[in-house]
Protein backbone atom coordinates (compact mmCIF):
# COMPACT_ATOMS: atom_id res chain seq x y z
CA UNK A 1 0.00 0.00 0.00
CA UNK A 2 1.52 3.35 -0.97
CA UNK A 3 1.54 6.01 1.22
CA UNK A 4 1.51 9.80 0.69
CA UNK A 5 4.28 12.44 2.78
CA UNK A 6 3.05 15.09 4.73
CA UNK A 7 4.41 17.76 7.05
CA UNK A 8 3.07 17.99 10.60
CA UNK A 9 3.79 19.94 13.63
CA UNK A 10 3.87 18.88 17.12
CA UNK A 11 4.39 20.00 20.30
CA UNK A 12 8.51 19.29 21.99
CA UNK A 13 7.06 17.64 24.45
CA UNK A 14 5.18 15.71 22.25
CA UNK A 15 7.80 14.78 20.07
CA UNK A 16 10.25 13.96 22.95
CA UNK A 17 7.49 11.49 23.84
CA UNK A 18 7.57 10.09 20.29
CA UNK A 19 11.29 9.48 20.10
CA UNK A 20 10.83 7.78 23.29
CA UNK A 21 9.13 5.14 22.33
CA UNK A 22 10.60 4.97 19.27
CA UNK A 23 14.29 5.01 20.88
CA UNK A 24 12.52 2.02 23.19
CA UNK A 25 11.91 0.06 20.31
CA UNK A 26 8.02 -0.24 20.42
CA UNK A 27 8.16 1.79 17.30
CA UNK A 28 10.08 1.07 14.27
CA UNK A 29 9.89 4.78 13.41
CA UNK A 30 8.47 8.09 14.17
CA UNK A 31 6.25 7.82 11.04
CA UNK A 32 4.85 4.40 11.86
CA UNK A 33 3.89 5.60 15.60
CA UNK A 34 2.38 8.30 13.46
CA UNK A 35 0.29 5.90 11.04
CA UNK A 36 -0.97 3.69 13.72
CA UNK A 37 -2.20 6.82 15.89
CA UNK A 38 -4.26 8.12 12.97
CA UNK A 39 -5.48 4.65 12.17
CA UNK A 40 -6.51 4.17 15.84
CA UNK A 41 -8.06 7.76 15.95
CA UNK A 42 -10.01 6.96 13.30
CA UNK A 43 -11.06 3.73 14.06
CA UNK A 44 -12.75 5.31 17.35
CA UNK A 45 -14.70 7.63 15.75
CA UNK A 46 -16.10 5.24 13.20
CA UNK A 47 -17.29 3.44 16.41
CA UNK A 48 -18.53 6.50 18.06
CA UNK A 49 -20.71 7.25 15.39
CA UNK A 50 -21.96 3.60 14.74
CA UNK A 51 -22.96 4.12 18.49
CA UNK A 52 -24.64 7.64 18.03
CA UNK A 53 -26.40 6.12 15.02
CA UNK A 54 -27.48 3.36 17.02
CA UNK A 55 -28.81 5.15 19.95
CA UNK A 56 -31.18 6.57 17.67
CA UNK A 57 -33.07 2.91 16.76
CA UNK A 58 -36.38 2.07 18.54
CA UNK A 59 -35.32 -0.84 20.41
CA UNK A 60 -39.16 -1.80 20.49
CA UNK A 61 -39.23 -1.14 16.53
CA UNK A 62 -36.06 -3.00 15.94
CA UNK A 63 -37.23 -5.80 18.16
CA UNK A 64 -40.46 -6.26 16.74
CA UNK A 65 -39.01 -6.46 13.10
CA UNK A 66 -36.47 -8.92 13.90
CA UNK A 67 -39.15 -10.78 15.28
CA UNK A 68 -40.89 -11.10 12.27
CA UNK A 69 -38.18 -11.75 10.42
CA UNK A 70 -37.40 -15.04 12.54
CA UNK A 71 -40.88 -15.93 12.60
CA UNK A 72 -40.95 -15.73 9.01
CA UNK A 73 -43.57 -13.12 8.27
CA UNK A 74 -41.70 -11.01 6.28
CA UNK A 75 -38.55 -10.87 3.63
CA UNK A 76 -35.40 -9.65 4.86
CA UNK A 77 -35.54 -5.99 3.64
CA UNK A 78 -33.30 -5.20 0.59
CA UNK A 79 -30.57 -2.60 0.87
C-alpha cells in the first residue's frame, strides 16, 4: 500500500514522547507511531458514530421487526 508524505507539527514535548518510544523500540519509526495513531483515531470515531447512530433505533421497533423476520412473516428488507 503506498503512502503519501506530509508535514506535521507537534508540540517538543510531544515529540520527545515520540522518540521515546521509538528510541525504546516499540516503534520502528516516528512515522509508523504516526500511522498507527491516525489509524486508531479513526477507528474510534467510526465506532462512536456507529454508536450515536445506534442510539437513535427504537429498540421496540427494531425488536419487533427482527421478530418477524425469525418468525418468518416477512422478507429480509433489501438494501
Amino acid at each position: 500500500m503506498s503512502s503519501a508524505k506530509i508535514a506535521i507539527s507537534l508540540h517538543p514535548d510531544a515529540l520527545r514522547e515520540v522518540d521515546q518510544l521509538v528510541g525504546g523500540g516499540l516503534f520502528p519509526s516516528r512515522s509508523k507511531l504516526i500511522q498507527d495513531a491516525v489509524a486508531e483515531k479513526l477507528q474510534r470515531l467510526r465506532r462512536g458514530r456507529l454508536a450515536r447512530e445506534c442510539a437513535l433505533l427504537d429498540p421496540a421497533a427494531e425488536q419487533a421487526a427482527a421478530e418477524e423476520i425469525f418468525l418468518g412473516e416477512t422478507e429480509w428488507p433489501a438494501y
